[in-house]
Structure formats: structure tokens, C-alpha cells
C-alpha atoms as a PDB file:
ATOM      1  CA  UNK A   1       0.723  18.035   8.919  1.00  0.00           C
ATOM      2  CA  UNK A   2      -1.231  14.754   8.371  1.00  0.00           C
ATOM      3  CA  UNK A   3      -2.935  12.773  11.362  1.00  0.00           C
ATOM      4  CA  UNK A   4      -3.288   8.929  10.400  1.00  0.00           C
ATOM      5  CA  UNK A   5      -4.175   6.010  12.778  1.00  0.00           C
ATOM      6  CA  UNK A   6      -0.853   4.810  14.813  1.00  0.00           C
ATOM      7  CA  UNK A   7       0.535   1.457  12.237  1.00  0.00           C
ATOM      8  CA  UNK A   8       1.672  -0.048  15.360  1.00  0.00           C
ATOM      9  CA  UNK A   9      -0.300  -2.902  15.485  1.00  0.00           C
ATOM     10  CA  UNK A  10      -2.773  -2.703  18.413  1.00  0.00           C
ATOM     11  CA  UNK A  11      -2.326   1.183  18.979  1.00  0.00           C
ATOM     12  CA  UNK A  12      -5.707   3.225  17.717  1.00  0.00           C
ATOM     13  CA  UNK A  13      -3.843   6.200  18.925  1.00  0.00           C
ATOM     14  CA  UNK A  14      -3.681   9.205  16.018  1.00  0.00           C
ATOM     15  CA  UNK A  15      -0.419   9.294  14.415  1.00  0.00           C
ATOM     16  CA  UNK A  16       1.554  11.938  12.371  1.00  0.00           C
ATOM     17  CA  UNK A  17       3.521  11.887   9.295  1.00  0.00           C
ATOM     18  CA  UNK A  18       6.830  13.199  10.145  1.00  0.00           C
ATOM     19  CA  UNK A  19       9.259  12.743   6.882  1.00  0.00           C
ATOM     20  CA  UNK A  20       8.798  11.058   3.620  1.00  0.00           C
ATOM     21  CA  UNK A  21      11.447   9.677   1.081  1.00  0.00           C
ATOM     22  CA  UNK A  22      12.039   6.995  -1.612  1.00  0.00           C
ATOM     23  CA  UNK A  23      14.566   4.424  -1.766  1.00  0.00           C
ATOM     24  CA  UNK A  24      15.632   3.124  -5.000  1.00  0.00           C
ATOM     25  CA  UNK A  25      15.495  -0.490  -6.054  1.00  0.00           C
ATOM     26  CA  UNK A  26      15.325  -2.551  -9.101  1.00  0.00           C
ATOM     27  CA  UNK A  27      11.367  -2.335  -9.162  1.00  0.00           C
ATOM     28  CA  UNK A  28      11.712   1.262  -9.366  1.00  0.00           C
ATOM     29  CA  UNK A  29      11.256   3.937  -6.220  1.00  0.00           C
ATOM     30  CA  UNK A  30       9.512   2.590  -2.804  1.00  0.00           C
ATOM     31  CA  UNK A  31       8.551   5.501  -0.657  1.00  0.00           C
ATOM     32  CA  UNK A  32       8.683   5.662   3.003  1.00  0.00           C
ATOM     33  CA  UNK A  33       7.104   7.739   5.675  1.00  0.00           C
ATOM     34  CA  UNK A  34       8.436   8.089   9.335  1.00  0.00           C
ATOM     35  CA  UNK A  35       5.351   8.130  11.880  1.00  0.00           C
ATOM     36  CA  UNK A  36       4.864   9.415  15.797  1.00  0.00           C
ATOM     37  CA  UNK A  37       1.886   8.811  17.392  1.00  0.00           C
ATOM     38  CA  UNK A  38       1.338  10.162  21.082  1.00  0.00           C
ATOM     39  CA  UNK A  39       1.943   6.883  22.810  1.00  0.00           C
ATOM     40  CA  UNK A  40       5.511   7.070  21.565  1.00  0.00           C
ATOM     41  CA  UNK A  41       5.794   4.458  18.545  1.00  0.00           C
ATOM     42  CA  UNK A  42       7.919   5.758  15.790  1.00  0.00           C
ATOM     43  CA  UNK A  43       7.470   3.571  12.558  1.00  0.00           C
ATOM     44  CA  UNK A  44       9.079   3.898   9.493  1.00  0.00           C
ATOM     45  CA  UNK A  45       6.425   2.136   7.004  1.00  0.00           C
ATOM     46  CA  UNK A  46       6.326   1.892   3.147  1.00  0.00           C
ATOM     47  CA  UNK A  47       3.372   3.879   1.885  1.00  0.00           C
ATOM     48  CA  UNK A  48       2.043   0.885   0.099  1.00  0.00           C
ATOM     49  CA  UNK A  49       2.349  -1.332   3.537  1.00  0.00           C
ATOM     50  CA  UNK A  50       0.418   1.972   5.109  1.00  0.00           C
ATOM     51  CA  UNK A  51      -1.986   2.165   2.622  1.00  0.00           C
ATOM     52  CA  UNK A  52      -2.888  -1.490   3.209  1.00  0.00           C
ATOM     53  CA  UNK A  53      -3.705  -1.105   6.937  1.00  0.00           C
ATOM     54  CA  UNK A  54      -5.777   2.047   6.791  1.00  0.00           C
ATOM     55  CA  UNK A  55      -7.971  -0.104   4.150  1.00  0.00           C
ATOM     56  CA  UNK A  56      -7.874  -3.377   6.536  1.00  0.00           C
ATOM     57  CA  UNK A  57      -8.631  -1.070   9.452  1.00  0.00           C
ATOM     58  CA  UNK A  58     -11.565   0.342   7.289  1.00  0.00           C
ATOM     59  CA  UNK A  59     -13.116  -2.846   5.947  1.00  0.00           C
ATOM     60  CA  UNK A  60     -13.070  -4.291   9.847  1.00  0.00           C
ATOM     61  CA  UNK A  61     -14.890  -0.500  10.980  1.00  0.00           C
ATOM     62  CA  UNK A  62     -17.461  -1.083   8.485  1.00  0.00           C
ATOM     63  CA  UNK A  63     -18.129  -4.838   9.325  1.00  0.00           C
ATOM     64  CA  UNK A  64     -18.586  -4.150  12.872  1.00  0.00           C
END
């Protein structure tokens, strides 16, 4: 089981990771991860777009 931060923007709630998969495309795989937090949001992000938020959401923590 992994706990992340909710991606719903707005939601601090913790989040888990639920399912993981790649897509094809011309660029090669893009993988995906389905996400429930306890509020009720169900996201399906890319990993890179996920990625991305945790270090925004990190970099805002740390100025603060």
C-alpha cells in the first residue's frame, strides 16, 4: 500500500495508490496510477503529472 497526498487540487487529504498500468504511445510507455483518498476523489494521474505535484507541493512546504 502507498499513502500519497490527495492530487485533487485543493484536497491535503492522504491518498492511496490503488492500480498502476502503462499505456503505449509513440513516445514510448506512459504509466498511470488510479488514486482514492478518504474524501472520495478518485484520480487517474500519469506518474510523471504526480511526480510534479508532490515536488510543487514540497517546494511551497519548504517556502512557507
Amino acid at each position: 500500500m502507498v499513502i500519497i497526498r490527495c492530487p485533487e487540487e485543493g484536497c491535503d487529504a492522504p491518498a492511496e495508490i490503488t492500480d498502476r498500468w502503462e499505456f503505449g504511445s509513440t513516445d514510448g510507455p506512459v504509466a498511470h496510477v488510479r488514486t482514492r483518498c478518504l474524501h472520495g476523489h478518485t484520480l487517474t494521474p500519469r506518474v510523471e503529472q504526480l511526480l510534479a505535484t508532490a515536488a510543487s507541493a514540497a517546494r511551497q512546504s519548504d517556502a512557507a
